[in-house]
PDB file of N, CA and C in Angstrom:
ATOM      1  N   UNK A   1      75.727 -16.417 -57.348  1.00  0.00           N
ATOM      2  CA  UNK A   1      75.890 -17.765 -57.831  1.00  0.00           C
ATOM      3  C   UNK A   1      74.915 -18.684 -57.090  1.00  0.00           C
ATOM      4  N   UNK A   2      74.061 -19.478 -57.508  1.00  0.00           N
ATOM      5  CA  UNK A   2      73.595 -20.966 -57.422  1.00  0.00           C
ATOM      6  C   UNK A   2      73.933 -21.611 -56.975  1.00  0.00           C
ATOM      7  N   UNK A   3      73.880 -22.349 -55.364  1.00  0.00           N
ATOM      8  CA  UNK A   3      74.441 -23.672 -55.604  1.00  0.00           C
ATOM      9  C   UNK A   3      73.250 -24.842 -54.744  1.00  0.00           C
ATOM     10  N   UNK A   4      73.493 -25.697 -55.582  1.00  0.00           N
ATOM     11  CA  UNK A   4      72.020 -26.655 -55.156  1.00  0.00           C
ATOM     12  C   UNK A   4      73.507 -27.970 -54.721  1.00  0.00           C
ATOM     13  N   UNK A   5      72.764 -28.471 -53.325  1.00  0.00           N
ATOM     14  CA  UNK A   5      73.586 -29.752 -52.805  1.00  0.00           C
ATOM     15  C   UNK A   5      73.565 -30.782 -53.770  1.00  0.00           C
ATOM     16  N   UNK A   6      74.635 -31.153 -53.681  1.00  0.00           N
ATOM     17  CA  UNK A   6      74.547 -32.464 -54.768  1.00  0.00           C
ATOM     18  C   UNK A   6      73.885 -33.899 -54.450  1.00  0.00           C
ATOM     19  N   UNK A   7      73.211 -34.141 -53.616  1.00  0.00           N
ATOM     20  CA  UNK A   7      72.381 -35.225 -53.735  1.00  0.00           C
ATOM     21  C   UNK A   7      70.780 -34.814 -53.971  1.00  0.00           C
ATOM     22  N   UNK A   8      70.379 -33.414 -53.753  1.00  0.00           N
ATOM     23  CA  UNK A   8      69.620 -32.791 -54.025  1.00  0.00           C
ATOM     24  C   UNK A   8      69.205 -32.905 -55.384  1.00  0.00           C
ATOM     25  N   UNK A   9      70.358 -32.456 -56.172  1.00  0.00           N
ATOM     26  CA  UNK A   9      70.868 -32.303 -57.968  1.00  0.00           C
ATOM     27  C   UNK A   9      70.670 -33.607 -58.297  1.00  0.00           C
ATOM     28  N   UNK A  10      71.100 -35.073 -57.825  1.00  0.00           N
ATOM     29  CA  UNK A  10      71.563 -35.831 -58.126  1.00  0.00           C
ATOM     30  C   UNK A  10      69.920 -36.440 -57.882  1.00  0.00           C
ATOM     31  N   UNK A  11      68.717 -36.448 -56.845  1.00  0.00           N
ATOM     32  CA  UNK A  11      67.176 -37.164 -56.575  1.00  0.00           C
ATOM     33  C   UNK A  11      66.569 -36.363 -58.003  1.00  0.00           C
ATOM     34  N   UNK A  12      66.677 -35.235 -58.298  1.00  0.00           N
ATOM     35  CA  UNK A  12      65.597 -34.575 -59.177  1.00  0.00           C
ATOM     36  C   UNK A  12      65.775 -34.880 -60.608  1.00  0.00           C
ATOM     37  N   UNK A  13      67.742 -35.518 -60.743  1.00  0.00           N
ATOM     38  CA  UNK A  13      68.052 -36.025 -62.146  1.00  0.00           C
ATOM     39  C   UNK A  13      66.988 -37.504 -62.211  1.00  0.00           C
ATOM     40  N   UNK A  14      67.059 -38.121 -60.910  1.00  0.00           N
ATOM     41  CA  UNK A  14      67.218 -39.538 -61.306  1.00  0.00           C
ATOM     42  C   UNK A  14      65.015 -39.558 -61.474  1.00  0.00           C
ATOM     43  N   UNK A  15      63.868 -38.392 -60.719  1.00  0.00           N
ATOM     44  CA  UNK A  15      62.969 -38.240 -61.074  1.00  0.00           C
ATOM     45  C   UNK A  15      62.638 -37.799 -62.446  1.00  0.00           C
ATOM     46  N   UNK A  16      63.150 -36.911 -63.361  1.00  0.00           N
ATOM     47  CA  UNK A  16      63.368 -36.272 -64.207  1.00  0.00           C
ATOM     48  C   UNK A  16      63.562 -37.539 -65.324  1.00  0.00           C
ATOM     49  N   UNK A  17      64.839 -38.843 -64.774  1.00  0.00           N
ATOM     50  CA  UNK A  17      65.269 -39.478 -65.982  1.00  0.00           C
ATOM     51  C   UNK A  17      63.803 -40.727 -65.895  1.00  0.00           C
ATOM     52  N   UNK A  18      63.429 -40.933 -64.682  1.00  0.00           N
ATOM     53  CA  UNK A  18      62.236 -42.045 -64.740  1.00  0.00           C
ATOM     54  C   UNK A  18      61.088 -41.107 -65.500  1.00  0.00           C
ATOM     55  N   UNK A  19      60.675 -39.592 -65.353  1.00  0.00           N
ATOM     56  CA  UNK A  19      59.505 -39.407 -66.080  1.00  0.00           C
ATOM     57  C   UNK A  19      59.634 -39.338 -67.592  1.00  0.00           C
ATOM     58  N   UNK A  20      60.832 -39.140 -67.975  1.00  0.00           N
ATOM     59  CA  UNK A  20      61.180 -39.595 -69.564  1.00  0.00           C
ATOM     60  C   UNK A  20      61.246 -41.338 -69.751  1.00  0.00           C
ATOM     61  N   UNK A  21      61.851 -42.084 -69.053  1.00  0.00           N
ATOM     62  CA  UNK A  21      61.350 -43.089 -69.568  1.00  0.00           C
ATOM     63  C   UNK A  21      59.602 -43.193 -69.832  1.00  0.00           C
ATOM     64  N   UNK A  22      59.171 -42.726 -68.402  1.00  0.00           N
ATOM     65  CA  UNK A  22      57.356 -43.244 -68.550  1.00  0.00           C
ATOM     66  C   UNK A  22      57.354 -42.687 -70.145  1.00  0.00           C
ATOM     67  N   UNK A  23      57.165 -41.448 -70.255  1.00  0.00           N
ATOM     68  CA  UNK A  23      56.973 -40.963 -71.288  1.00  0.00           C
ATOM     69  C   UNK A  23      57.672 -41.638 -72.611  1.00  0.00           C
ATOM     70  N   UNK A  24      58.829 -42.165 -72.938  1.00  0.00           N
ATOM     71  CA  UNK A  24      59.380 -42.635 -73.776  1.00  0.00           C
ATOM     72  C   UNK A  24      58.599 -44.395 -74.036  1.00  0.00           C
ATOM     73  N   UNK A  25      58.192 -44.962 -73.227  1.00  0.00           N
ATOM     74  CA  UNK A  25      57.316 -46.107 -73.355  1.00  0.00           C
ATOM     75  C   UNK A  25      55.943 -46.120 -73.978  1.00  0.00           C
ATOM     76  N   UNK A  26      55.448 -44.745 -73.259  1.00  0.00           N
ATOM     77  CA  UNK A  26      54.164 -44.522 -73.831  1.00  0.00           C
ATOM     78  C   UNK A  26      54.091 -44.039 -75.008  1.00  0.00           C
ATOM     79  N   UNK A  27      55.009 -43.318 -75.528  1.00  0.00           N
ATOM     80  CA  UNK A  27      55.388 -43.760 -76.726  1.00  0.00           C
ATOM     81  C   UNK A  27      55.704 -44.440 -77.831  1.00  0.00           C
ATOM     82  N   UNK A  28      56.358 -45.475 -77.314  1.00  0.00           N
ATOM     83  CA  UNK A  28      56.337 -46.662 -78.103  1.00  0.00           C
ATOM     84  C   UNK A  28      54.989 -47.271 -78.674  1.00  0.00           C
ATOM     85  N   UNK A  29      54.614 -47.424 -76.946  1.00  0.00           N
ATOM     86  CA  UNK A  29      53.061 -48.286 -77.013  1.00  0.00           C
ATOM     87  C   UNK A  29      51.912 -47.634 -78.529  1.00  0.00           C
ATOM     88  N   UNK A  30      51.826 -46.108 -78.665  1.00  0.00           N
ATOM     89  CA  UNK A  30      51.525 -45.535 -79.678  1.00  0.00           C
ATOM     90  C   UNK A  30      51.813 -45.678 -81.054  1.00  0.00           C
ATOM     91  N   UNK A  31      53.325 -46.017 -81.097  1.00  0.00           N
ATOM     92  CA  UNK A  31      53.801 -45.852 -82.396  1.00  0.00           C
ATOM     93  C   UNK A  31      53.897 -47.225 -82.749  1.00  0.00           C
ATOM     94  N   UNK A  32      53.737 -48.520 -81.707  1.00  0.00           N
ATOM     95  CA  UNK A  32      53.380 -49.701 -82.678  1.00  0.00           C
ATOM     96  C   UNK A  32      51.851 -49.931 -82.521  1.00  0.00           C
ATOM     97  N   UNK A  33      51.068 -48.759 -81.678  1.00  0.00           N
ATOM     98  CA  UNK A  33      49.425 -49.379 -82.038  1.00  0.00           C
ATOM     99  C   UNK A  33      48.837 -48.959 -83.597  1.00  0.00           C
ATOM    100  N   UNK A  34      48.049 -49.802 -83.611  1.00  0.00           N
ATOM    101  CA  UNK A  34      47.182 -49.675 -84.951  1.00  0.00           C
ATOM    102  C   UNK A  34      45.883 -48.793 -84.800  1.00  0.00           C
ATOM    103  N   UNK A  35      45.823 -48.041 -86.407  1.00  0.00           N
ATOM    104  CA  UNK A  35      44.815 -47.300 -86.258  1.00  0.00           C
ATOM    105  C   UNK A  35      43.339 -48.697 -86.484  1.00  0.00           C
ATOM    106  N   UNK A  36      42.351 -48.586 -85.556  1.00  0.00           N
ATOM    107  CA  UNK A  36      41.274 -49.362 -85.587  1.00  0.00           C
ATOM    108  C   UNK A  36      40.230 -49.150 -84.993  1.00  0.00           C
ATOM    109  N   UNK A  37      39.055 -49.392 -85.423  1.00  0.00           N
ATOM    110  CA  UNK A  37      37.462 -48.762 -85.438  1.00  0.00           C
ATOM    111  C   UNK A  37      36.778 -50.187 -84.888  1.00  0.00           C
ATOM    112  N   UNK A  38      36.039 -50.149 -83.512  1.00  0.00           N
ATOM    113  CA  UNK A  38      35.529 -51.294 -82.908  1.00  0.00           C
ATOM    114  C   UNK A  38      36.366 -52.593 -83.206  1.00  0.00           C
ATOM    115  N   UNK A  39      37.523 -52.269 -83.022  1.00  0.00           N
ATOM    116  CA  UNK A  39      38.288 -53.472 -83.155  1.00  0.00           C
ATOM    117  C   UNK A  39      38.673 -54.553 -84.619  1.00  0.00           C
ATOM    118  N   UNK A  40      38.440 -53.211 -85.117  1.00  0.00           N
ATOM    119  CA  UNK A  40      38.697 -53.859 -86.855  1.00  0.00           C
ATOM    120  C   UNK A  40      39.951 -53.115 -87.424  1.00  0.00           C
ATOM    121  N   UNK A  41      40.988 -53.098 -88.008  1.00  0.00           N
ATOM    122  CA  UNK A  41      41.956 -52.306 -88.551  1.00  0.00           C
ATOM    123  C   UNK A  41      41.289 -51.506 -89.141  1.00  0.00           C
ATOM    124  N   UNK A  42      42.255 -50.136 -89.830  1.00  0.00           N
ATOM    125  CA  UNK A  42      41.911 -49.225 -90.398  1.00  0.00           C
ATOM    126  C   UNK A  42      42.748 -48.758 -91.587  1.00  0.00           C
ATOM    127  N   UNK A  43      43.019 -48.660 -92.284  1.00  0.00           N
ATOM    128  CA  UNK A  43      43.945 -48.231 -93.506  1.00  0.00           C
ATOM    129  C   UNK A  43      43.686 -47.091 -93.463  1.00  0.00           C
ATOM    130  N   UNK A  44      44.968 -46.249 -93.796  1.00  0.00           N
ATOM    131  CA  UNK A  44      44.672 -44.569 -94.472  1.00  0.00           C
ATOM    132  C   UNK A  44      45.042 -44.711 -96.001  1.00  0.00           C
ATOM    133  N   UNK A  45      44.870 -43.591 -96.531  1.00  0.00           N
ATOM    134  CA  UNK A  45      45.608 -43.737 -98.155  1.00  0.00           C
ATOM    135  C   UNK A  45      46.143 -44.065 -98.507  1.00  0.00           C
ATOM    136  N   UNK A  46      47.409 -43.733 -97.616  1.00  0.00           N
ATOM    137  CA  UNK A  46      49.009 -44.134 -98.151  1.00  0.00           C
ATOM    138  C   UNK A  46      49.530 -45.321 -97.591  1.00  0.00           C
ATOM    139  N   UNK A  47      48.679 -46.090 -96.980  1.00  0.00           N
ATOM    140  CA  UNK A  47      48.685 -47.445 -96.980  1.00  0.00           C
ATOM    141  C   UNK A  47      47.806 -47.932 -98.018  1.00  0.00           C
ATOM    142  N   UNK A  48      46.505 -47.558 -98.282  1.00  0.00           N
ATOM    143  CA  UNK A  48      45.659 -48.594 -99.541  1.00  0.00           C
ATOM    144  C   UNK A  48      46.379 -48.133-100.495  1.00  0.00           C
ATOM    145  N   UNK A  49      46.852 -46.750-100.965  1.00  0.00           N
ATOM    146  CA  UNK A  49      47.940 -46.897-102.036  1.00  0.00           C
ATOM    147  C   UNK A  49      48.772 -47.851-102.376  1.00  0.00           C
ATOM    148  N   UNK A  50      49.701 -48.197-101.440  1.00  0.00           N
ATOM    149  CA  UNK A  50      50.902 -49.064-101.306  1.00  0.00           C
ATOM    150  C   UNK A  50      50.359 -50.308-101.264  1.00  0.00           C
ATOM    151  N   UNK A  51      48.954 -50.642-100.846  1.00  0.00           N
ATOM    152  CA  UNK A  51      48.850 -52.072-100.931  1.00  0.00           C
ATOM    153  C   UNK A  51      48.036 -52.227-102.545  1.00  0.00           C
ATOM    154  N   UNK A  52      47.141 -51.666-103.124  1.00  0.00           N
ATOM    155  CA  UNK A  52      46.880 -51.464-104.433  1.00  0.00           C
ATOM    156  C   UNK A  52      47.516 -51.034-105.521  1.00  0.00           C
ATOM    157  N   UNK A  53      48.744 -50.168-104.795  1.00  0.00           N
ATOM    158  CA  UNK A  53      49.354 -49.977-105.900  1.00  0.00           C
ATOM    159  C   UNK A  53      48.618 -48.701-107.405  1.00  0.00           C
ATOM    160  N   UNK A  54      48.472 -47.906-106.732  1.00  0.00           N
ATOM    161  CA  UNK A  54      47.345 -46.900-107.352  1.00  0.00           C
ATOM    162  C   UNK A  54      47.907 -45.693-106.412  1.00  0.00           C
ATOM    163  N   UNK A  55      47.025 -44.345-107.176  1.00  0.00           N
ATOM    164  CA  UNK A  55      46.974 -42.889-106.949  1.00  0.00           C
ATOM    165  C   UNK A  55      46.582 -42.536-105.992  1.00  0.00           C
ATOM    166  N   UNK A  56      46.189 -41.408-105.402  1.00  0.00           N
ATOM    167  CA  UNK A  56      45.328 -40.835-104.385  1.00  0.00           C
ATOM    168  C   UNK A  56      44.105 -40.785-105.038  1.00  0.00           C
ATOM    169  N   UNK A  57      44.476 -40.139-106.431  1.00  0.00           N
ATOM    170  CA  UNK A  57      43.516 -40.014-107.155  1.00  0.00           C
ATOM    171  C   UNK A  57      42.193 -41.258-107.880  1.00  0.00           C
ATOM    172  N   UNK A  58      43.031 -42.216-107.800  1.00  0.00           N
ATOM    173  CA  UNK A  58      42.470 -43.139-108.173  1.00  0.00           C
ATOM    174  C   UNK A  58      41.221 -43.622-106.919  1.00  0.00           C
ATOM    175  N   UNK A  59      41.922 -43.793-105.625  1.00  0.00           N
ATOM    176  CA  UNK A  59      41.588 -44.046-104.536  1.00  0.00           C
ATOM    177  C   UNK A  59      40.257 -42.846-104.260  1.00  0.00           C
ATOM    178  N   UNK A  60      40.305 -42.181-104.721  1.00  0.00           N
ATOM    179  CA  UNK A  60      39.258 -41.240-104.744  1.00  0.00           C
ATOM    180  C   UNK A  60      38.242 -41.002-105.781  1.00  0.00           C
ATOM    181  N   UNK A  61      38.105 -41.738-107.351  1.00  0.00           N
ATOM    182  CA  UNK A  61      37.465 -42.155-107.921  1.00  0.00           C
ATOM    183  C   UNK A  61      36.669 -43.311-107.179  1.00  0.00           C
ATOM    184  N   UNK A  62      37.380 -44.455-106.752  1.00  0.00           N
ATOM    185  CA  UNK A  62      36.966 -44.931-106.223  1.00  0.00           C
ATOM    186  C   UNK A  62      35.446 -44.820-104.825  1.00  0.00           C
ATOM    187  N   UNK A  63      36.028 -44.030-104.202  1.00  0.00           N
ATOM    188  CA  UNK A  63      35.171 -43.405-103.064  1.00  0.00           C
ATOM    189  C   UNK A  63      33.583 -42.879-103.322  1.00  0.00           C
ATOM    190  N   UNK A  64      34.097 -41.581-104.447  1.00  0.00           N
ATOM    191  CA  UNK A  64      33.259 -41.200-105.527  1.00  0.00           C
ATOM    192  C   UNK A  64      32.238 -41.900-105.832  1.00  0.00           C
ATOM    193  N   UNK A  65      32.858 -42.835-106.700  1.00  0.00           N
ATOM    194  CA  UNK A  65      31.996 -44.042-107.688  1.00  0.00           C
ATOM    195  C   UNK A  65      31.039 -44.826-106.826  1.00  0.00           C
ATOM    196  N   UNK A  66      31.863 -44.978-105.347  1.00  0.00           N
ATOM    197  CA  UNK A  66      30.747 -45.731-104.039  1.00  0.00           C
ATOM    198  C   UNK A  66      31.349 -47.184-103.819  1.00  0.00           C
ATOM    199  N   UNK A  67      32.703 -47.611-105.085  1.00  0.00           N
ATOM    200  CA  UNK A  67      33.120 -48.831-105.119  1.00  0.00           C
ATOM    201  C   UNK A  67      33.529 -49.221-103.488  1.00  0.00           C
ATOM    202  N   UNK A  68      34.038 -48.112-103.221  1.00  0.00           N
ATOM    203  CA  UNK A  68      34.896 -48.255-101.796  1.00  0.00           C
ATOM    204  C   UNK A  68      34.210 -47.967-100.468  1.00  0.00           C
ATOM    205  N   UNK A  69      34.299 -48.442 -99.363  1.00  0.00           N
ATOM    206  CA  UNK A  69      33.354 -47.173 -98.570  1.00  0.00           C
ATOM    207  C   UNK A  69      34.610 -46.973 -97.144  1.00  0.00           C
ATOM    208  N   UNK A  70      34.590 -45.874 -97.274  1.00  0.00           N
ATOM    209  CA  UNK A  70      35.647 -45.748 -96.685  1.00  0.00           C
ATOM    210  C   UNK A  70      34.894 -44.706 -94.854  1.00  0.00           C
ATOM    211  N   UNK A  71      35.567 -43.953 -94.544  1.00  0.00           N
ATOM    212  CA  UNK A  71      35.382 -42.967 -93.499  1.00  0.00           C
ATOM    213  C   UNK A  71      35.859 -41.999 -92.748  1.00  0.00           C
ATOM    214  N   UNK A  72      35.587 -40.973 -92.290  1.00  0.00           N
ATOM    215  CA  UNK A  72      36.566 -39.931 -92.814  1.00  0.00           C
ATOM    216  C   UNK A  72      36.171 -39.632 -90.676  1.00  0.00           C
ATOM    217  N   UNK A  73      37.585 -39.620 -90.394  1.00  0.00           N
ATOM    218  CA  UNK A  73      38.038 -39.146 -88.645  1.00  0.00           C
ATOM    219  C   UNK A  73      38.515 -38.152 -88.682  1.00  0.00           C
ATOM    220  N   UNK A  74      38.593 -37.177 -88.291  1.00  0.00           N
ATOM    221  CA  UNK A  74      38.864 -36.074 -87.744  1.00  0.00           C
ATOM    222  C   UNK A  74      39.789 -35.481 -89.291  1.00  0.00           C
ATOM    223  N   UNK A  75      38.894 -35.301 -90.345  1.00  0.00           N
ATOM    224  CA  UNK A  75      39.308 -34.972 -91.630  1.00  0.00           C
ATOM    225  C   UNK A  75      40.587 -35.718 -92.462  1.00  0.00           C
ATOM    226  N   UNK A  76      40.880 -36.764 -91.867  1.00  0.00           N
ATOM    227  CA  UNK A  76      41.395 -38.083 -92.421  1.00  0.00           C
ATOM    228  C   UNK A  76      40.196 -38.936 -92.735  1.00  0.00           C
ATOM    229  N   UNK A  77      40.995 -39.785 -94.224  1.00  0.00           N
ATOM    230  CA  UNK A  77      40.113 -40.867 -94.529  1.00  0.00           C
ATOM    231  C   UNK A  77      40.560 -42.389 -94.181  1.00  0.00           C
ATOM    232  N   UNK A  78      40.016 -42.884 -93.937  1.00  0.00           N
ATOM    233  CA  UNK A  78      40.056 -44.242 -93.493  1.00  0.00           C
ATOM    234  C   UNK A  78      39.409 -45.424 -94.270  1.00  0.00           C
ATOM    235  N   UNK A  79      39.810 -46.483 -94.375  1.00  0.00           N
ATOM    236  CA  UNK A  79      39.257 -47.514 -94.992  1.00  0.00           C
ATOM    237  C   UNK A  79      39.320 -48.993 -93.907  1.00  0.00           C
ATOM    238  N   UNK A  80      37.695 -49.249 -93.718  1.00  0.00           N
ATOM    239  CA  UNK A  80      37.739 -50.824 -93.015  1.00  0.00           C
ATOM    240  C   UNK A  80      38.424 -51.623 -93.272  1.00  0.00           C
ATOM    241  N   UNK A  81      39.124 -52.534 -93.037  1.00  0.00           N
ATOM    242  CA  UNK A  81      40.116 -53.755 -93.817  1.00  0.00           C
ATOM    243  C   UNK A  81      39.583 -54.532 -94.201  1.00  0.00           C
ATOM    244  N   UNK A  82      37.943 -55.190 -93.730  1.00  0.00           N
ATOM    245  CA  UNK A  82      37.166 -56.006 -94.160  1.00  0.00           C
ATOM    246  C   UNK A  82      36.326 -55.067 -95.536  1.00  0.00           C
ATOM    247  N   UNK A  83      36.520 -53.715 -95.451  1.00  0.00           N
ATOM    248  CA  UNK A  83      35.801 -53.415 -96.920  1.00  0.00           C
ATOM    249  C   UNK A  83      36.640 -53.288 -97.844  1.00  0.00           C
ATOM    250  N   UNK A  84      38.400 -53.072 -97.726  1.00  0.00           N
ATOM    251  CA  UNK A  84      38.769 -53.220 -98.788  1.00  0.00           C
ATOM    252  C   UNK A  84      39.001 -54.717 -99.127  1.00  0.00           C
ATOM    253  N   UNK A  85      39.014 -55.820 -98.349  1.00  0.00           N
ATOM    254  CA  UNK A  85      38.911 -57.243 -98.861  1.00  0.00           C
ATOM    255  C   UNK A  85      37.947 -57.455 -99.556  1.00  0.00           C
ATOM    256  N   UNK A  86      36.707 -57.302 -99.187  1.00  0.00           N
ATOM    257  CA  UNK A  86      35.385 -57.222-100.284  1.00  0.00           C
ATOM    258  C   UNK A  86      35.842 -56.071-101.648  1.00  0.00           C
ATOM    259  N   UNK A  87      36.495 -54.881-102.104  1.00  0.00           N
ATOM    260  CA  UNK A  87      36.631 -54.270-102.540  1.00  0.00           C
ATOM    261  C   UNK A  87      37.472 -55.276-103.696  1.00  0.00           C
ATOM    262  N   UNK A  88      38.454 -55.785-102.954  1.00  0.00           N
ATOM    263  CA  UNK A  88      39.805 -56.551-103.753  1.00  0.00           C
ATOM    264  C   UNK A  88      39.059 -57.922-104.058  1.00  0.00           C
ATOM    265  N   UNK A  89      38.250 -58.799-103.964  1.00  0.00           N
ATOM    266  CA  UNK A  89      37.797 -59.581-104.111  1.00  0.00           C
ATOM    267  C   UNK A  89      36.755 -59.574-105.395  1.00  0.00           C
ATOM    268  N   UNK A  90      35.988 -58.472-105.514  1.00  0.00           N
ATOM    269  CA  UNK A  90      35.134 -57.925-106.084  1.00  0.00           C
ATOM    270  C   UNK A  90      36.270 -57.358-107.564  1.00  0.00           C
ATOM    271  N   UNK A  91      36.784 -56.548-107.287  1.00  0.00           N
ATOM    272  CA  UNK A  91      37.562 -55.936-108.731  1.00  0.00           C
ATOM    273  C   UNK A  91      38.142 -57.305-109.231  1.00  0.00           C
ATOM    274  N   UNK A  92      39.088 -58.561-108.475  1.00  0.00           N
ATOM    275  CA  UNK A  92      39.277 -59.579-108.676  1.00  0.00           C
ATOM    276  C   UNK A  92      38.091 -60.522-109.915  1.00  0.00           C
ATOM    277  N   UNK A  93      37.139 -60.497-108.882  1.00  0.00           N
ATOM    278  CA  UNK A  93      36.451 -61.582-109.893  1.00  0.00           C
ATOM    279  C   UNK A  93      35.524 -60.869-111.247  1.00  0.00           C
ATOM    280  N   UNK A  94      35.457 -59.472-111.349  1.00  0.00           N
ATOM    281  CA  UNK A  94      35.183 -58.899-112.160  1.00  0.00           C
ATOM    282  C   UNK A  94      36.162 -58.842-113.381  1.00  0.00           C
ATOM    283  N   UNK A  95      37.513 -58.762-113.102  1.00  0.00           N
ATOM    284  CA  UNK A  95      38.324 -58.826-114.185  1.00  0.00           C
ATOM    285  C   UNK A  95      38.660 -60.841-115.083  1.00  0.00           C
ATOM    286  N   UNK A  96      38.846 -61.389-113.901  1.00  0.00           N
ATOM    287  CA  UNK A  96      38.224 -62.682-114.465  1.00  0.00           C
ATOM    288  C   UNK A  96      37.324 -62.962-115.218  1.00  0.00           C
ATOM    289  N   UNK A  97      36.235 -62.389-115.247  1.00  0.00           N
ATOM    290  CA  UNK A  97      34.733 -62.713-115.583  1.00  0.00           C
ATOM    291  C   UNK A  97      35.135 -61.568-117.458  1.00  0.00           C
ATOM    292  N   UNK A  98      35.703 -60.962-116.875  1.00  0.00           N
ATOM    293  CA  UNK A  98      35.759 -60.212-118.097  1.00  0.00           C
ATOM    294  C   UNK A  98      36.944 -60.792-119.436  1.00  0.00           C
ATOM    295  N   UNK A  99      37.736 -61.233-118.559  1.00  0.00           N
ATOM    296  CA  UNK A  99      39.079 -62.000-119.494  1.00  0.00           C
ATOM    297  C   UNK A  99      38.621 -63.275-119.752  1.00  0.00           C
ATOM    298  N   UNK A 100      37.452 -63.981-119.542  1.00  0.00           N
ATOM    299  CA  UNK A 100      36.705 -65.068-120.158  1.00  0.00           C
ATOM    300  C   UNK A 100      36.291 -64.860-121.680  1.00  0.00           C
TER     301      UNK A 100
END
Protein backbone atom coordinates (compact mmCIF):
# COMPACT_ATOMS: atom_id res chain seq x y z
CA UNK A 1 0.00 0.00 0.00
CA UNK A 2 0.85 3.79 -0.76
CA UNK A 3 0.80 6.24 1.55
CA UNK A 4 1.82 9.87 0.69
CA UNK A 5 1.57 12.50 3.95
CA UNK A 6 -1.22 14.56 3.69
CA UNK A 7 0.11 17.96 3.38
CA UNK A 8 2.40 16.53 0.86
CA UNK A 9 -1.05 15.30 -1.13
CA UNK A 10 -2.64 18.39 -0.17
CA UNK A 11 0.91 21.20 -1.89
CA UNK A 12 0.84 19.03 -5.24
CA UNK A 13 -3.26 19.34 -5.39
CA UNK A 14 -3.14 22.99 -4.78
CA UNK A 15 0.14 23.15 -7.78
CA UNK A 16 -1.76 20.89 -10.03
CA UNK A 17 -5.17 23.13 -9.42
CA UNK A 18 -3.07 26.64 -10.22
CA UNK A 19 -1.49 24.91 -13.49
CA UNK A 20 -5.09 24.23 -14.75
CA UNK A 21 -6.21 27.47 -14.05
CA UNK A 22 -2.95 28.99 -16.07
CA UNK A 23 -3.98 26.72 -18.64
CA UNK A 24 -7.78 27.29 -18.44
CA UNK A 25 -7.15 31.27 -18.99
CA UNK A 26 -4.99 30.74 -21.77
CA UNK A 27 -7.60 29.37 -23.09
CA UNK A 28 -10.03 31.67 -22.91
CA UNK A 29 -7.61 34.35 -24.14
CA UNK A 30 -7.70 32.01 -27.53
CA UNK A 31 -11.18 31.33 -27.81
CA UNK A 32 -12.22 35.07 -27.66
CA UNK A 33 -9.12 36.09 -30.00
CA UNK A 34 -9.81 36.83 -33.54
CA UNK A 35 -8.52 35.23 -36.50
CA UNK A 36 -6.35 38.37 -38.13
CA UNK A 37 -3.61 39.05 -40.76
CA UNK A 38 -1.31 42.29 -39.90
CA UNK A 39 -3.90 43.43 -37.80
CA UNK A 40 -6.88 43.33 -40.05
CA UNK A 41 -9.74 40.66 -39.25
CA UNK A 42 -10.12 37.60 -41.09
CA UNK A 43 -13.34 35.73 -42.03
CA UNK A 44 -13.44 31.95 -42.83
CA UNK A 45 -16.40 30.53 -44.90
CA UNK A 46 -18.71 29.81 -42.48
CA UNK A 47 -18.63 33.14 -41.33
CA UNK A 48 -18.82 34.96 -45.03
CA UNK A 49 -21.56 32.40 -45.49
CA UNK A 50 -23.59 33.56 -42.56
CA UNK A 51 -22.87 37.09 -43.21
CA UNK A 52 -23.89 36.83 -47.13
CA UNK A 53 -26.10 34.50 -46.70
CA UNK A 54 -24.93 32.11 -49.63
CA UNK A 55 -23.25 28.49 -50.28
CA UNK A 56 -19.78 27.32 -49.96
CA UNK A 57 -20.33 26.87 -53.30
CA UNK A 58 -21.27 30.06 -54.21
CA UNK A 59 -18.40 31.53 -52.11
CA UNK A 60 -16.23 29.62 -54.34
CA UNK A 61 -17.58 30.77 -57.66
CA UNK A 62 -16.86 33.70 -56.35
CA UNK A 63 -13.03 33.13 -55.63
CA UNK A 64 -12.89 31.44 -59.05
CA UNK A 65 -14.42 34.32 -60.96
CA UNK A 66 -11.53 36.65 -58.98
CA UNK A 67 -14.72 38.71 -57.58
CA UNK A 68 -13.36 37.90 -54.11
CA UNK A 69 -9.77 37.67 -53.10
CA UNK A 70 -9.51 35.76 -50.43
CA UNK A 71 -6.28 33.52 -48.84
CA UNK A 72 -5.69 30.34 -48.05
CA UNK A 73 -3.47 29.51 -44.23
CA UNK A 74 -2.48 26.43 -43.55
CA UNK A 75 -5.19 24.89 -46.15
CA UNK A 76 -8.00 27.08 -44.74
CA UNK A 77 -9.46 29.92 -46.64
CA UNK A 78 -9.67 33.22 -45.39
CA UNK A 79 -11.16 36.42 -46.44
CA UNK A 80 -9.74 40.21 -45.55
CA UNK A 81 -12.69 42.13 -43.97
CA UNK A 82 -11.67 45.17 -45.88
CA UNK A 83 -11.99 42.92 -49.20
CA UNK A 84 -15.17 41.61 -48.49
CA UNK A 85 -16.48 45.35 -47.76
CA UNK A 86 -15.20 46.33 -51.21
CA UNK A 87 -16.74 42.94 -52.42
CA UNK A 88 -20.31 43.96 -50.70
CA UNK A 89 -20.14 47.43 -51.83
CA UNK A 90 -19.33 46.55 -55.34
CA UNK A 91 -22.20 43.65 -55.85
CA UNK A 92 -24.32 46.53 -54.01
CA UNK A 93 -23.93 49.22 -56.48
CA UNK A 94 -23.94 46.89 -59.40
CA UNK A 95 -27.37 45.63 -58.67
CA UNK A 96 -28.62 49.27 -58.28
CA UNK A 97 -27.16 50.32 -61.48
CA UNK A 98 -28.88 47.40 -62.95
CA UNK A 99 -32.53 47.89 -61.34
CA UNK A 100 -32.35 51.49 -62.93
Amino acid sequence: MLYIDKELFEAWMERLLERIEVLDRKMEKLNNSKNQLNGENLLDNQDLCMLLKVSTRTLQRYRSSGLLPYRRIQQKTFYLESDVHKFICQKFVSRNKKGK
